[in-house]
C-alpha atoms as a PDB file:
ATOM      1  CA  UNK A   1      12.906 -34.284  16.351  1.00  0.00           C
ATOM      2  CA  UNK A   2      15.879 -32.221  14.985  1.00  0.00           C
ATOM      3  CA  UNK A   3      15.467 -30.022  12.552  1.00  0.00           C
ATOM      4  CA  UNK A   4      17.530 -30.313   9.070  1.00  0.00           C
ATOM      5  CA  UNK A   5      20.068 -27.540   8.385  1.00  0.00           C
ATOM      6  CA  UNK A   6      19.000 -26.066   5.293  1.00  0.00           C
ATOM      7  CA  UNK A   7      21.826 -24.010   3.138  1.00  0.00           C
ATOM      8  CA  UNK A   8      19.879 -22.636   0.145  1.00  0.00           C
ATOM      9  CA  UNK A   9      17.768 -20.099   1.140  1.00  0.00           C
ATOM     10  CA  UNK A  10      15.451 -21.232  -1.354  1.00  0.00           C
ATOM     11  CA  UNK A  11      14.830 -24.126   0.502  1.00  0.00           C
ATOM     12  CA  UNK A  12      14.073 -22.018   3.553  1.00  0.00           C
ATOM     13  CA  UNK A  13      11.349 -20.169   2.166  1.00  0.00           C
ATOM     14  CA  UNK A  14       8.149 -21.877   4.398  1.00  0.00           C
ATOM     15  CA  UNK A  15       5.523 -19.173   4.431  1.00  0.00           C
ATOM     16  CA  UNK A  16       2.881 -18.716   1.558  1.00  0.00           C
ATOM     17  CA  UNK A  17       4.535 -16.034  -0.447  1.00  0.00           C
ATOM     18  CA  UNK A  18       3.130 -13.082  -2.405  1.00  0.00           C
ATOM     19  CA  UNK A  19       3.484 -13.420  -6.110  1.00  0.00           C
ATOM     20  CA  UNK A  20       3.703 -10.969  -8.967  1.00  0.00           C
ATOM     21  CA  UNK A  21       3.309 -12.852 -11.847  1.00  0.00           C
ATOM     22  CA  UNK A  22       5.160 -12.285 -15.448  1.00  0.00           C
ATOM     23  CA  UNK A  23       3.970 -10.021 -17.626  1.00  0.00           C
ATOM     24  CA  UNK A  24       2.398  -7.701 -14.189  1.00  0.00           C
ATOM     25  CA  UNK A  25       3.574  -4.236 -13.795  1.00  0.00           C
ATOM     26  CA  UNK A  26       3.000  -2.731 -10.924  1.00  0.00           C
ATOM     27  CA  UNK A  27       3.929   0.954 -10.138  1.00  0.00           C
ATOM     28  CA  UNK A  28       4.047   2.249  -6.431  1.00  0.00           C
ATOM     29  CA  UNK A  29       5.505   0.904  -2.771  1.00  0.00           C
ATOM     30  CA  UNK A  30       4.446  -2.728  -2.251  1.00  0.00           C
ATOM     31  CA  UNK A  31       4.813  -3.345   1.897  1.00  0.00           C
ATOM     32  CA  UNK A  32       4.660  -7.595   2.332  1.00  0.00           C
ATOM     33  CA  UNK A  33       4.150  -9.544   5.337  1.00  0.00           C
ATOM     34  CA  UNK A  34       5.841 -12.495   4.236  1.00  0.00           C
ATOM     35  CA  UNK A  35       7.555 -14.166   1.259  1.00  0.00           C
ATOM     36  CA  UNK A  36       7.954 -12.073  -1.746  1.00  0.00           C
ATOM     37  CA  UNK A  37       8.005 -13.945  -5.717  1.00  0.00           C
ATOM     38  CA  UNK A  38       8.082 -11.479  -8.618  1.00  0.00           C
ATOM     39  CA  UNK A  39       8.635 -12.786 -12.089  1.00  0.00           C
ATOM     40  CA  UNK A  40       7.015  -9.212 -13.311  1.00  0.00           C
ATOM     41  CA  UNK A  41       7.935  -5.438 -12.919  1.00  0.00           C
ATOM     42  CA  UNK A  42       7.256  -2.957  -9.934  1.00  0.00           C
ATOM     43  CA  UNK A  43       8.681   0.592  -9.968  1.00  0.00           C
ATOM     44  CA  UNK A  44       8.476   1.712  -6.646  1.00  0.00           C
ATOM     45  CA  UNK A  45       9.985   1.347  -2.874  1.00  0.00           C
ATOM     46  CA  UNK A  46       9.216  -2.390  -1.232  1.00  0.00           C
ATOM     47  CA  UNK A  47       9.440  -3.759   1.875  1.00  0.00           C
ATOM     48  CA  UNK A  48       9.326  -7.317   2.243  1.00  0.00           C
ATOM     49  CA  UNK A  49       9.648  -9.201   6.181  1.00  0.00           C
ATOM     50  CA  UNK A  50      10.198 -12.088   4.085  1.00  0.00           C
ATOM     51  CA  UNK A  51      12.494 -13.241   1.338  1.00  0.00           C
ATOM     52  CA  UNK A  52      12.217 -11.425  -1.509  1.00  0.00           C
ATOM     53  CA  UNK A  53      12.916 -14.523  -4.739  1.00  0.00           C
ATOM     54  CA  UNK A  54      13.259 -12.568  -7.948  1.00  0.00           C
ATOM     55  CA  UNK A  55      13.292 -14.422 -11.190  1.00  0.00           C
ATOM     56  CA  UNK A  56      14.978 -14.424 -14.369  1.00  0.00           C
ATOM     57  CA  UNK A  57      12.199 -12.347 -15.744  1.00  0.00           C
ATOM     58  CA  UNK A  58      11.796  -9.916 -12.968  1.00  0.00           C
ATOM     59  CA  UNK A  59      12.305  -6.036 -12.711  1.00  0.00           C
ATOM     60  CA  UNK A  60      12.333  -3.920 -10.210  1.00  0.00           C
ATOM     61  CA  UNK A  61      12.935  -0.392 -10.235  1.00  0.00           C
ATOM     62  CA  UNK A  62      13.491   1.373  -6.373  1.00  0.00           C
ATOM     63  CA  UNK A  63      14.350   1.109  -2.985  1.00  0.00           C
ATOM     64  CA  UNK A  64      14.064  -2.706  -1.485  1.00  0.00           C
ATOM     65  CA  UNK A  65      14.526  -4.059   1.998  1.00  0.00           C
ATOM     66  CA  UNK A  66      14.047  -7.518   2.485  1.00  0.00           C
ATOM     67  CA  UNK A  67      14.836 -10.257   5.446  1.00  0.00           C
ATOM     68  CA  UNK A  68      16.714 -11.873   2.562  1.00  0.00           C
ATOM     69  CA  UNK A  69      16.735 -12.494  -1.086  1.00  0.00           C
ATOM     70  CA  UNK A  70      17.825 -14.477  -4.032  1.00  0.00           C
ATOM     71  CA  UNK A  71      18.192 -12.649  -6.956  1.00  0.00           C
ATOM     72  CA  UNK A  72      18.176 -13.520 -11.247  1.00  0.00           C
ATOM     73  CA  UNK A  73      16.525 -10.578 -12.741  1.00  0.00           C
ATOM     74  CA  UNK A  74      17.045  -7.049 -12.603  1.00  0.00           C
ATOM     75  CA  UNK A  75      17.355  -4.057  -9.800  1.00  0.00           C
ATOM     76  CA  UNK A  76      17.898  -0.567 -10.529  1.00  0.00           C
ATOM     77  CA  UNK A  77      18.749   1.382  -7.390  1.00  0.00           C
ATOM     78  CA  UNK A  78      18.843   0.426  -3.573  1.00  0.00           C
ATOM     79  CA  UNK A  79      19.140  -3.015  -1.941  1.00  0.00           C
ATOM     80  CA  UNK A  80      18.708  -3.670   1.564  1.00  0.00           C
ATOM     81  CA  UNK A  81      18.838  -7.346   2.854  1.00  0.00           C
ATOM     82  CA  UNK A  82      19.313  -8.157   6.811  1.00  0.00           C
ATOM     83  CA  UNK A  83      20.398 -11.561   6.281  1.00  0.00           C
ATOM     84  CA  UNK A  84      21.548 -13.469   3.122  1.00  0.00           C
ATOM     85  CA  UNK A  85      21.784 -12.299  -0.443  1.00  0.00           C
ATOM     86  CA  UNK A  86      22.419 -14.705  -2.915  1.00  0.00           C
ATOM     87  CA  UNK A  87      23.017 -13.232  -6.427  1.00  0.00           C
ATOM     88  CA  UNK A  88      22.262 -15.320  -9.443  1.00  0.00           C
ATOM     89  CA  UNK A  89      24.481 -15.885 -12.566  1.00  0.00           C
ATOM     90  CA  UNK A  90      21.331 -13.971 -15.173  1.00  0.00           C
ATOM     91  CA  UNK A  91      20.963 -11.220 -12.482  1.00  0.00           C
ATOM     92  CA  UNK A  92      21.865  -7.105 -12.847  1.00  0.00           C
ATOM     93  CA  UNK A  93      21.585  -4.937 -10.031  1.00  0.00           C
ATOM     94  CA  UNK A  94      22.408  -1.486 -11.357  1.00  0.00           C
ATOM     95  CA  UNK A  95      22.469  -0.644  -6.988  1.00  0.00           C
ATOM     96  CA  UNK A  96      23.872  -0.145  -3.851  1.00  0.00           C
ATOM     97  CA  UNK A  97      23.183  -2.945  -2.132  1.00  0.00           C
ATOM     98  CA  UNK A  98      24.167  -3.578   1.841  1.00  0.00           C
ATOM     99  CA  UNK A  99      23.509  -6.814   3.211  1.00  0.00           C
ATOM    100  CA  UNK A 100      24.450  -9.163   6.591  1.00  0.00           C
ATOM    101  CA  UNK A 101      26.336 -11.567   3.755  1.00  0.00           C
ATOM    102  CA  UNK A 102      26.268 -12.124  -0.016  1.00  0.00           C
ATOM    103  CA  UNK A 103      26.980 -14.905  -2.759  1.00  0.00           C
ATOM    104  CA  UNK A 104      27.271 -13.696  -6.245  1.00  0.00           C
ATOM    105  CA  UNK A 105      27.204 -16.548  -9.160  1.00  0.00           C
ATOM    106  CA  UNK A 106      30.039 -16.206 -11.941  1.00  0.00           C
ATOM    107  CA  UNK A 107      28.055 -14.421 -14.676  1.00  0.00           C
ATOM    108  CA  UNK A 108      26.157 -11.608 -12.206  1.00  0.00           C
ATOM    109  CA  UNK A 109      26.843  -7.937 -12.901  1.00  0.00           C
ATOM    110  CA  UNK A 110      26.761  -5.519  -9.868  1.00  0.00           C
ATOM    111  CA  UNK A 111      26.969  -1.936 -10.904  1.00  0.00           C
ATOM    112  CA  UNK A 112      27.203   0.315  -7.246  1.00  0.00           C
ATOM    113  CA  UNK A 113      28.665   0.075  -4.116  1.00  0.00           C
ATOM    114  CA  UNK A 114      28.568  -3.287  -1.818  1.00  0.00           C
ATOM    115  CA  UNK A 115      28.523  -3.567   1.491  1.00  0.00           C
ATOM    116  CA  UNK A 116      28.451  -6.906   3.660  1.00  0.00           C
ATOM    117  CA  UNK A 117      27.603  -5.682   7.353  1.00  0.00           C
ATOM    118  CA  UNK A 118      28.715  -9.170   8.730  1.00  0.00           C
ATOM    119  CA  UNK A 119      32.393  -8.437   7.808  1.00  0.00           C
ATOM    120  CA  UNK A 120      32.698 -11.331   5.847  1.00  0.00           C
ATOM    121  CA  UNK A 121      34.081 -11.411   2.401  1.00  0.00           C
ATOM    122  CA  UNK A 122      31.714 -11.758  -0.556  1.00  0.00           C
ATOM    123  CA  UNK A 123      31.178 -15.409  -1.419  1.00  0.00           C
ATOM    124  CA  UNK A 124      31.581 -16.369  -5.160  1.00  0.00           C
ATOM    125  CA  UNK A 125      29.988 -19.659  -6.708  1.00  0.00           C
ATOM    126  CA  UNK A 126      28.969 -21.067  -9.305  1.00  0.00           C
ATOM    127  CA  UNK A 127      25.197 -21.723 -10.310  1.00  0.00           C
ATOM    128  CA  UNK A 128      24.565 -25.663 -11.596  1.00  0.00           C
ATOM    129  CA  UNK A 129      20.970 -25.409 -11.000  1.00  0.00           C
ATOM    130  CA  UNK A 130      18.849 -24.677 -13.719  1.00  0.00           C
ATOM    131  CA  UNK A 131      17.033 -20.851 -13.460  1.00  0.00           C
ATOM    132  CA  UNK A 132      13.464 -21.309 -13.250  1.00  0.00           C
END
């Protein structure tokens, strides 16, 4: 049996993720094994092995290193990512951010340095799926 090429990263995501749920705060580092959701707030440093899926609602204040990530809240400071960023149209990320390859939606607003580590130029879309 082959296995389907899937683009979205979203549609990657397989494991049984870790979720912070809206209206959460949490303050301190956060280590996950897996998948990481937040809809809520963490102030603090974060590693994730998984991909980090931040939504609309979601905060995060600190340092962040995930396998990869889709992003539509809000970062304030560092961004690490060793495979694919994609950046949705709601999202802020007051950060540096380095990462293997990025897509930013029209709409995002990246405040800080960018670095793609694959060499490839940053990938610019635009979002017609509905943020969740």
């Amino acid at each position: 049996m082959t296995e389907t090429l899937k683009r979205r990263l979203i549609d990657q995501i397989g494991d049984s993720p870790t979720f912070v749920a809206e209206g959460s705060r949490l303050t301190g580092d956060l280590e996950s094994a897996g998948p990481l959701v937040l809809c809520g707030a963490i102030r603090g440093d974060g590693r994730v092995a998984g991909a980090l899926r931040m939504a609309v609602t979601a905060q995060w204040e600190g340092e962040i290193h995930a396998r990869a990530a889709i992003v539509a809240g809000k970062i304030t400071g560092r961004l690490v990512v060793e495979e694919k960023l994609e950046v949705g149209a709601t999202a802020v990320l007051r950060a540096d951010i380095v990462a293997r390859s990025i897509a930013v939606a029209r709409g995002a607003v990246i405040d800080g340095t960018v670095t793609v580590t694959s060499g490839e130029p940053v990938v610019q879309f635009v979002e017609k799926r509905a943020a969740r």
